[in-house]
N, C-alpha and C. Protein backbone atom coordinates (compact mmCIF):
# COMPACT_ATOMS: atom_id res chain seq x y z
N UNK A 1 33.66 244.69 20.50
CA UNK A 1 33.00 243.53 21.08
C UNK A 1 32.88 243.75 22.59
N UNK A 2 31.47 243.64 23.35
CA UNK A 2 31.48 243.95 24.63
C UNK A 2 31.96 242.35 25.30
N UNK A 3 32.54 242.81 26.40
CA UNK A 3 32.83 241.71 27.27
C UNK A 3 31.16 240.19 27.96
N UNK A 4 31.21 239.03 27.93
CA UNK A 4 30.39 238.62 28.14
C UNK A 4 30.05 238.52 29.51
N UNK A 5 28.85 238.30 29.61
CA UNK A 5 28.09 239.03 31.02
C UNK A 5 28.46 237.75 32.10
N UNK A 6 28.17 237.91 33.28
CA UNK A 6 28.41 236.74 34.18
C UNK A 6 26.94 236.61 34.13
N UNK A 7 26.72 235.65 33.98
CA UNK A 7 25.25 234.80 34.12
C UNK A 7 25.49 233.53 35.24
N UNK A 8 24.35 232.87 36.28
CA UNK A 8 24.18 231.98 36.40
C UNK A 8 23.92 230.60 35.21
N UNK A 9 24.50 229.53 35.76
CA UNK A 9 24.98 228.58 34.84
C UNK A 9 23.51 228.02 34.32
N UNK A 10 22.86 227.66 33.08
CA UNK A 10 21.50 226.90 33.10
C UNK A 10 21.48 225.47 33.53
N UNK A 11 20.39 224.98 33.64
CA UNK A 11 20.47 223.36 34.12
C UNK A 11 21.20 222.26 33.54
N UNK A 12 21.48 222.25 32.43
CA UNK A 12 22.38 221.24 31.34
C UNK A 12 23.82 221.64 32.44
N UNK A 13 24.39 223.21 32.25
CA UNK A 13 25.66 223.55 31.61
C UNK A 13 26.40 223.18 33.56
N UNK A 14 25.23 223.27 34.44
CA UNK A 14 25.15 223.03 35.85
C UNK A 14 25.48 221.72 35.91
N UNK A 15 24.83 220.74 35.31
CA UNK A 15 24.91 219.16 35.66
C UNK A 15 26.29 218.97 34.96
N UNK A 16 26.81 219.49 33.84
CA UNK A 16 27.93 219.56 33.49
C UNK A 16 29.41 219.53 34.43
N UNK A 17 29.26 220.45 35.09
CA UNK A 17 29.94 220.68 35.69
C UNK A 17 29.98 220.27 37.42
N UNK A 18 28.99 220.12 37.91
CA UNK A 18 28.77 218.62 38.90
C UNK A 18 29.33 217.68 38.62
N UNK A 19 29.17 217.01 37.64
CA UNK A 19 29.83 215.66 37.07
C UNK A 19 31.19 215.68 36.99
N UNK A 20 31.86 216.92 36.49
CA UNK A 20 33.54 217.27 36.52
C UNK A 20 33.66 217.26 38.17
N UNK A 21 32.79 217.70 39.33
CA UNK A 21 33.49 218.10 40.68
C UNK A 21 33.14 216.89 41.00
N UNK A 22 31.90 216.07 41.10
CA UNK A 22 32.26 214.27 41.41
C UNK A 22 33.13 213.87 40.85
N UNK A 23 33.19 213.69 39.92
CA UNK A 23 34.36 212.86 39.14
C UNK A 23 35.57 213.05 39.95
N UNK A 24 36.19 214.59 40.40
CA UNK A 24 37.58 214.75 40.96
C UNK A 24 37.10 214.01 42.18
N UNK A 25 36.24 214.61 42.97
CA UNK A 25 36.29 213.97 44.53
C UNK A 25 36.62 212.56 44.47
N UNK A 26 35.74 211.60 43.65
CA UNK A 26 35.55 210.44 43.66
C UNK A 26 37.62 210.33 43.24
N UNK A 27 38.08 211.00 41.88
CA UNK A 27 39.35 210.58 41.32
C UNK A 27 40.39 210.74 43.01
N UNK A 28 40.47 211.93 43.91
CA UNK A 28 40.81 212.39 44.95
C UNK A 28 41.32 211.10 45.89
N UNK A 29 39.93 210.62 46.20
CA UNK A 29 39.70 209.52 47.06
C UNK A 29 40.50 208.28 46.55
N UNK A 30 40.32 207.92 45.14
CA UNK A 30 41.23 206.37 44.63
C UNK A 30 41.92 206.81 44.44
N UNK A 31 42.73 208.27 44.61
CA UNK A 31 44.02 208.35 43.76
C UNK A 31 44.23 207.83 42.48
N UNK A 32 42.84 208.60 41.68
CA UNK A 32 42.95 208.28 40.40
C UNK A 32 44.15 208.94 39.47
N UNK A 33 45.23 209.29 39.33
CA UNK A 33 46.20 210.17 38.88
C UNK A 33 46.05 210.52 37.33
N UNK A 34 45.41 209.09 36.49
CA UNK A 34 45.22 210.03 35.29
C UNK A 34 43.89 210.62 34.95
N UNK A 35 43.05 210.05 35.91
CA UNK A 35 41.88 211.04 35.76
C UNK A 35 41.76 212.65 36.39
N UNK A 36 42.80 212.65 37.11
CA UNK A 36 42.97 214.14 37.69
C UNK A 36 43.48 214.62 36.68
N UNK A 37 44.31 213.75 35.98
CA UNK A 37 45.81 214.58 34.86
C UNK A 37 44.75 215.23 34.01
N UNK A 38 43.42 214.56 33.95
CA UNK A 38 42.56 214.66 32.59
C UNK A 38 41.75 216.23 32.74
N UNK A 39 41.16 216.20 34.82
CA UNK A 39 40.55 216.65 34.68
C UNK A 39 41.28 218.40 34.94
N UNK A 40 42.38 218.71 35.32
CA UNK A 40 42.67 219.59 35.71
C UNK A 40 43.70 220.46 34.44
N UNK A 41 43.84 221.38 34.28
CA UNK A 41 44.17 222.22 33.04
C UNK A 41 45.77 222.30 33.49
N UNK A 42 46.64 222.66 32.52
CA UNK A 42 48.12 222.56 32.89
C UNK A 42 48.49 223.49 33.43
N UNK A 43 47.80 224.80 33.13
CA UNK A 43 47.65 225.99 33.95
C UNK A 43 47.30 225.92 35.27
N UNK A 44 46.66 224.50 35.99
CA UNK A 44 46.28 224.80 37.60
C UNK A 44 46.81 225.21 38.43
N UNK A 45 46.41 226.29 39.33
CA UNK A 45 47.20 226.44 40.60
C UNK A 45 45.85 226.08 41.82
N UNK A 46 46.48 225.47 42.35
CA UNK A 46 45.40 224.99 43.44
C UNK A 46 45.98 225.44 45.37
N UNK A 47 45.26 225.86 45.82
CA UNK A 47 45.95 226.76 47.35
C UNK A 47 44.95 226.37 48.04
N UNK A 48 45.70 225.06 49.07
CA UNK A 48 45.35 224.66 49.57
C UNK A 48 44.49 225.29 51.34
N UNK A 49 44.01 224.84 52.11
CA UNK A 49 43.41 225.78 53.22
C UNK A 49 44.60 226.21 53.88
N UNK A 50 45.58 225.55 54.44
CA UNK A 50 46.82 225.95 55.17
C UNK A 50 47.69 227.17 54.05
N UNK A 51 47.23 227.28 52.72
CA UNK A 51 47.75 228.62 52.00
C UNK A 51 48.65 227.56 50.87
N UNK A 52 49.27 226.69 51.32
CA UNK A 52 50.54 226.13 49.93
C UNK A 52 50.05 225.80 48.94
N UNK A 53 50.31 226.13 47.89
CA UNK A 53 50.15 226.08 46.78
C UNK A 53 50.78 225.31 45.43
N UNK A 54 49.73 225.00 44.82
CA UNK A 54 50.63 223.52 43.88
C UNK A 54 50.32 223.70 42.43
N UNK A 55 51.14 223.63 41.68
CA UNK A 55 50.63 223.52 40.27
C UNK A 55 50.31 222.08 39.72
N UNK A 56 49.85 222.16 38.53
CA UNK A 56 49.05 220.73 38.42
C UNK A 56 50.21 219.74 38.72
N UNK A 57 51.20 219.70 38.26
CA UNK A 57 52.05 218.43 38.60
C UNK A 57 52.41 218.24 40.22
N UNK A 58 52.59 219.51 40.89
CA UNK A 58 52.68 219.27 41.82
C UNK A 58 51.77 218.47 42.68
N UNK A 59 50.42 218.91 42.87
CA UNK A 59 49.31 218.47 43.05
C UNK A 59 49.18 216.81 42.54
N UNK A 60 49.58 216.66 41.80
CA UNK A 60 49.47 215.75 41.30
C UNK A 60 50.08 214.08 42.09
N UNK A 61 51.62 214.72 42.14
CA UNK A 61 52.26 214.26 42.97
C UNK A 61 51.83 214.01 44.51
N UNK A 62 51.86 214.65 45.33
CA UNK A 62 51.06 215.60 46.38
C UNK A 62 49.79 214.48 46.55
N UNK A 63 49.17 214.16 45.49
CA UNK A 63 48.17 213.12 46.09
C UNK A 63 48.82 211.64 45.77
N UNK A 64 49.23 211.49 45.00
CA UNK A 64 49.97 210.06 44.60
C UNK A 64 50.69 209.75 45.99
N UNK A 65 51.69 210.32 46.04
CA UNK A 65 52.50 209.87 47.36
C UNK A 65 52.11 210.09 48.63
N UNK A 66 50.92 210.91 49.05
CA UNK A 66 50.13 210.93 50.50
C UNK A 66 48.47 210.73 50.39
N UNK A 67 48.00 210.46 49.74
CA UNK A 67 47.17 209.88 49.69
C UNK A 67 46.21 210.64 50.83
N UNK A 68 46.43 211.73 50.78
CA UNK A 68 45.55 212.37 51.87
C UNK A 68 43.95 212.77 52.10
N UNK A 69 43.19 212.20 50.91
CA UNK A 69 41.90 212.68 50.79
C UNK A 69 40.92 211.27 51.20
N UNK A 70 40.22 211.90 52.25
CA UNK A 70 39.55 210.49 53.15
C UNK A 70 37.63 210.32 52.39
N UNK A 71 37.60 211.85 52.53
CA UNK A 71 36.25 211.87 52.24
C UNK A 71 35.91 213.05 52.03
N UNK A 72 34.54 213.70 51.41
CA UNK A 72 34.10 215.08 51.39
C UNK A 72 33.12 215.08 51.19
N UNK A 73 32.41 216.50 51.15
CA UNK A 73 31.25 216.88 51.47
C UNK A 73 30.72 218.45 50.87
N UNK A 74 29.82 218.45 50.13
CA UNK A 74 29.72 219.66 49.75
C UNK A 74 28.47 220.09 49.89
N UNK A 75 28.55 221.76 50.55
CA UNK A 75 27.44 222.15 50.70
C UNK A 75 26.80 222.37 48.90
N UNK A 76 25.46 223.49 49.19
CA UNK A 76 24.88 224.05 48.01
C UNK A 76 26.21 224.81 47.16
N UNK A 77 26.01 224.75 45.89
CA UNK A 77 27.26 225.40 44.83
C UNK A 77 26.32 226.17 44.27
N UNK A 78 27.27 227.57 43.68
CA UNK A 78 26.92 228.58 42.94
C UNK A 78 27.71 228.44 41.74
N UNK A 79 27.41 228.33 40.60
CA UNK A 79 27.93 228.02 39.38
C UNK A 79 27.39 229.35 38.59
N UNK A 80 28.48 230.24 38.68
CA UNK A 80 28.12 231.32 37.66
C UNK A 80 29.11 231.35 35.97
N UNK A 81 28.72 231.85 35.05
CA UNK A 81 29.58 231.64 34.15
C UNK A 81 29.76 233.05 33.76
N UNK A 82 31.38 233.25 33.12
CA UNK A 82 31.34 234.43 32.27
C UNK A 82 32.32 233.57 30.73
N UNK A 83 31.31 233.24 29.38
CA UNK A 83 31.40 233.05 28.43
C UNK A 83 31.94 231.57 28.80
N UNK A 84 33.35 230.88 28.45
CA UNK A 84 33.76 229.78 28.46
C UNK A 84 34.27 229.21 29.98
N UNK A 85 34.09 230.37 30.93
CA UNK A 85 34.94 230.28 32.05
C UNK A 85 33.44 230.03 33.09
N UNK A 86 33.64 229.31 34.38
CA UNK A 86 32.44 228.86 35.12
C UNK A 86 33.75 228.59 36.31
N UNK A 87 33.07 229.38 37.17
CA UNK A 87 33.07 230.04 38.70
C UNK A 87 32.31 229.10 39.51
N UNK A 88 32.72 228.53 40.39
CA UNK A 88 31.87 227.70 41.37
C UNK A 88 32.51 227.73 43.04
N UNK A 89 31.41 228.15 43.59
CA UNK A 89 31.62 228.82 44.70
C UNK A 89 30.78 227.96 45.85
N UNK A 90 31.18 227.52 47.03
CA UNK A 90 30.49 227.09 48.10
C UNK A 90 31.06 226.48 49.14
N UNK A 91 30.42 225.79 49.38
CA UNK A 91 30.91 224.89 50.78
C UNK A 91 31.70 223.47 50.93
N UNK A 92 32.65 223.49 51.58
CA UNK A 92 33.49 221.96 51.50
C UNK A 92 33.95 221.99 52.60
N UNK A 93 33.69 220.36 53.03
CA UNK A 93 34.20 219.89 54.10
C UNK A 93 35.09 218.42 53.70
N UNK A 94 36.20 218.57 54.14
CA UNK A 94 37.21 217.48 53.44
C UNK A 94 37.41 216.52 55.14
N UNK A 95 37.58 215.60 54.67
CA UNK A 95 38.50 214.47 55.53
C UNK A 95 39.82 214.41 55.35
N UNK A 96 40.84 214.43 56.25
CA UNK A 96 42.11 214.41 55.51
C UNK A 96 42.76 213.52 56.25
N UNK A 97 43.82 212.64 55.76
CA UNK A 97 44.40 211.87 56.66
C UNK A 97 45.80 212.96 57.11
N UNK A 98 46.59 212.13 58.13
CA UNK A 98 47.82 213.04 58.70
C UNK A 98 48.75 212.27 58.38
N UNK A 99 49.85 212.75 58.54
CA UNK A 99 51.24 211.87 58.40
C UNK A 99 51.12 211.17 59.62
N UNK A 100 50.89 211.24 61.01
CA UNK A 100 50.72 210.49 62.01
C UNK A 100 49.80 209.39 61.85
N UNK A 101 49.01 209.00 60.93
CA UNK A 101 47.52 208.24 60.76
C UNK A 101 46.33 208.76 61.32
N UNK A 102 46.89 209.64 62.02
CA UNK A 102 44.92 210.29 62.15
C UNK A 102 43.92 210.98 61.06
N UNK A 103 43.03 211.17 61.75
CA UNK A 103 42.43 212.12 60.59
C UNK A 103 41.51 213.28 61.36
N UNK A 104 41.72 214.39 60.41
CA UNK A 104 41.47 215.23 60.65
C UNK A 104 40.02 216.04 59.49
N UNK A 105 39.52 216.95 59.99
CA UNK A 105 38.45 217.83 59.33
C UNK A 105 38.83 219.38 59.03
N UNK A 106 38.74 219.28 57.28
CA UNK A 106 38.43 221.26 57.63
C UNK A 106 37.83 221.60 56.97
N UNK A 107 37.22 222.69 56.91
CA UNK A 107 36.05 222.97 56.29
C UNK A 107 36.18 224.36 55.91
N UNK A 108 35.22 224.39 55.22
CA UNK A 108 35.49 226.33 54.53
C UNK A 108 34.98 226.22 53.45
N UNK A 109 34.80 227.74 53.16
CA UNK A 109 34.97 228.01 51.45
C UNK A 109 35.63 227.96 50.76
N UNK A 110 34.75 227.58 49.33
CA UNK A 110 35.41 227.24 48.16
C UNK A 110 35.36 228.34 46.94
N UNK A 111 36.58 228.25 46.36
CA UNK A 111 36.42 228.82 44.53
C UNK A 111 36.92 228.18 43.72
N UNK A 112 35.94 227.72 42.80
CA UNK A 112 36.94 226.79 41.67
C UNK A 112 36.74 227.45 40.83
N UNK A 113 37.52 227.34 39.67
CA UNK A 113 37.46 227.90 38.64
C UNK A 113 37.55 226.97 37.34
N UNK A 114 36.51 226.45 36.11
CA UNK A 114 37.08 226.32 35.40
C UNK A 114 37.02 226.48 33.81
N UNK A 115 37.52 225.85 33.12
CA UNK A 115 37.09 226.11 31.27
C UNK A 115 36.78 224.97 30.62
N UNK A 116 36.30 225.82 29.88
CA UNK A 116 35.76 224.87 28.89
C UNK A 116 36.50 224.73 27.80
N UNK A 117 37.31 223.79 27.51
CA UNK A 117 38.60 223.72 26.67
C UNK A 117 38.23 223.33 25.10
N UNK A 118 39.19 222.96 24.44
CA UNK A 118 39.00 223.00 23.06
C UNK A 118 38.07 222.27 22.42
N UNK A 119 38.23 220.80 23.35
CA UNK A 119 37.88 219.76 23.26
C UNK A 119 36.43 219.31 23.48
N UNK A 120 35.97 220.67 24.49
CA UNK A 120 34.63 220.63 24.94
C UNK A 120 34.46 220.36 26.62
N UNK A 121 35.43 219.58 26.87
CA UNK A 121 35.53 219.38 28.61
C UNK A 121 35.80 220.10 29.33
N UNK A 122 34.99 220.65 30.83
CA UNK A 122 35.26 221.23 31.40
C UNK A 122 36.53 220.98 32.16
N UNK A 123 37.61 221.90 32.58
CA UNK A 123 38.73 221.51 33.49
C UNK A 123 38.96 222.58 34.55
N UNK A 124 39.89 222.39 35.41
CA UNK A 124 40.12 223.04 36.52
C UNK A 124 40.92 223.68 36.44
N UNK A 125 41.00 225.06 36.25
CA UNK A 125 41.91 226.05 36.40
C UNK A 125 42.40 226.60 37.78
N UNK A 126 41.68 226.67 38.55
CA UNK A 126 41.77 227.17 39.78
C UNK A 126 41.35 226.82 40.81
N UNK A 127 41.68 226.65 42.18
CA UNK A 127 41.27 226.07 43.40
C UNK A 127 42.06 227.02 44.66
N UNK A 128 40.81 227.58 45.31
CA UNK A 128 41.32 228.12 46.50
C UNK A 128 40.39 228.04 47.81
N UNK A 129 40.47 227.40 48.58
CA UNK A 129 39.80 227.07 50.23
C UNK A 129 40.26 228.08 51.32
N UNK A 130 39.25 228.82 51.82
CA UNK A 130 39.12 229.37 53.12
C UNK A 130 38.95 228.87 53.60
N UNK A 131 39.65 228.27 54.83
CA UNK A 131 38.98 227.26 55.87
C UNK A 131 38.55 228.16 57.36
N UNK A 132 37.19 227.61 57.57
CA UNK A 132 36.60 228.80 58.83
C UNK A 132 37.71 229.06 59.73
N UNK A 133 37.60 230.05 59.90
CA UNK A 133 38.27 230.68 60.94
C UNK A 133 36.94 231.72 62.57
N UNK A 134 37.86 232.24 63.11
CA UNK A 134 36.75 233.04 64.32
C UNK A 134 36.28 234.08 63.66
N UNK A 135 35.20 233.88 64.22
CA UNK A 135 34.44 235.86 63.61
C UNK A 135 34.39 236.37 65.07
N UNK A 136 35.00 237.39 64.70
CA UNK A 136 35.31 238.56 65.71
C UNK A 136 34.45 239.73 65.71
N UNK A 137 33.22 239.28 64.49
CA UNK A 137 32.42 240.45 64.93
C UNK A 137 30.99 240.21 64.71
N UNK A 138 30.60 241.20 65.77
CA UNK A 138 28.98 239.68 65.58
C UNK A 138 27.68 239.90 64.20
N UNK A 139 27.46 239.04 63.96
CA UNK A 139 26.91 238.59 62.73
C UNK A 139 26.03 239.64 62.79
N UNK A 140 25.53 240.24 61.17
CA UNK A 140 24.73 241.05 61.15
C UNK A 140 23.38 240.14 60.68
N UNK A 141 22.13 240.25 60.95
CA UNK A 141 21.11 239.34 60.97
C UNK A 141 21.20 238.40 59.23
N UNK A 142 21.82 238.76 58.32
CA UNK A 142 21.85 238.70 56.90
C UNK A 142 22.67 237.36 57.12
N UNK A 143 23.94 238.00 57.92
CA UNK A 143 25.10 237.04 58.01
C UNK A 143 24.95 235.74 58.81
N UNK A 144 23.88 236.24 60.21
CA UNK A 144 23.42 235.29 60.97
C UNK A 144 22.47 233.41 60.21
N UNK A 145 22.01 234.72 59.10
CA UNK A 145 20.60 233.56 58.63
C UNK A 145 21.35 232.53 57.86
N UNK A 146 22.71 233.04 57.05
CA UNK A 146 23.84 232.61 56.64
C UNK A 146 24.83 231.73 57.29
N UNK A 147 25.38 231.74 58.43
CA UNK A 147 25.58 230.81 59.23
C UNK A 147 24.57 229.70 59.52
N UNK A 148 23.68 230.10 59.56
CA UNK A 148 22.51 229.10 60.37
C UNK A 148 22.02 228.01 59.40
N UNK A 149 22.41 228.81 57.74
CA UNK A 149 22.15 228.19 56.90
C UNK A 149 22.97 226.87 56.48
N UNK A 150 24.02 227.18 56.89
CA UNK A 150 25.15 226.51 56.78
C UNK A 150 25.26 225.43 57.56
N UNK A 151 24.42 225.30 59.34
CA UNK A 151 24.77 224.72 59.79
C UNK A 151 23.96 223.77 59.98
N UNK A 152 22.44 224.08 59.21
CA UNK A 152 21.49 223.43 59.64
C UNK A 152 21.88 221.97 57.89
N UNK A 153 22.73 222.82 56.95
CA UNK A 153 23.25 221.99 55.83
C UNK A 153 23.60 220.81 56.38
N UNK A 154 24.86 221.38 57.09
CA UNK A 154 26.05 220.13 57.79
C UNK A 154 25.55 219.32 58.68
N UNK A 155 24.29 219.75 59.06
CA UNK A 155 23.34 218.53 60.21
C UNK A 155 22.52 217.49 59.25
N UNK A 156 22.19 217.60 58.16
CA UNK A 156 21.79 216.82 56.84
C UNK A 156 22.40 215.86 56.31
């Protein structure tokens, strides 16, 4: 049996899985706890931009008791699939509150990862954020049009 190919996601299997990443943002924001419980797989590990890392209960917790998600924002997503598994890749900009009451912004790239479980629902296996950092080396025109792309997003 050959391994299945990575394909881009079709339009159904796309809106599919939009609806699972609103659903969390929106669950994020009310501190919905059993709609996260629902939407995220028991297997999650989620690594946050500062690097720490949480498994689903942790995470779980982690938003219940800090309540840290203010607002977000997502650029264009790449939703590729290989067989039951769907890869989604792009841009996020979070609001976060602080333990002091302020709030703060970070932004970066995203990878989620998730499956399509027994049941038929997509869930979240995986979560990892790059949050921008300096580029130390200057953009090659590819990379440039890429930035620009990005920024002319976040002015939208």
């Amino acid at each position: 049996m050959s391994p299945a190919p990575v394909r881009l996601a079709d339009e159904a299997t796309r809106a599919e899985i939009l609806a699972v990443e609103q659903r969390r943002q929106q669950a994020l924001l009310e501190v919905d706890i059993a709609t996260l419980h629902d939407l995220y797989d028991d297997s999650l590990v989620h690594t946050h931009a500062p690097g720490l890392t949480h498994t689903k209960e942790q995470l779980l917790k982690h938003v219940a008791t800090r309540a840290p998600y203010k607002g977000a924002a997502r650029g264009e997503l790449t939703i590729r699939l290989i067989g039951d598994v769907a890869v989604m890749t792009g841009r996020l900009i979070n609001r976060l509150g602080s333990p002091d009451g302020s709030e703060r912004t970070v932004a970066g790239q995203v990878i989620q990862v998730l499956r399509r479980c027994e049941d038929g629902a997509w869930r979240f296996v995986s979560f990892q954020m790059t949050p921008d950092g300096e580029h130390v080396w200057t953009p090659t025109p590819e990379e440039q049009a890429g930035l620009e792309k990005v920024a002319q997003q976040e002015r939208t």
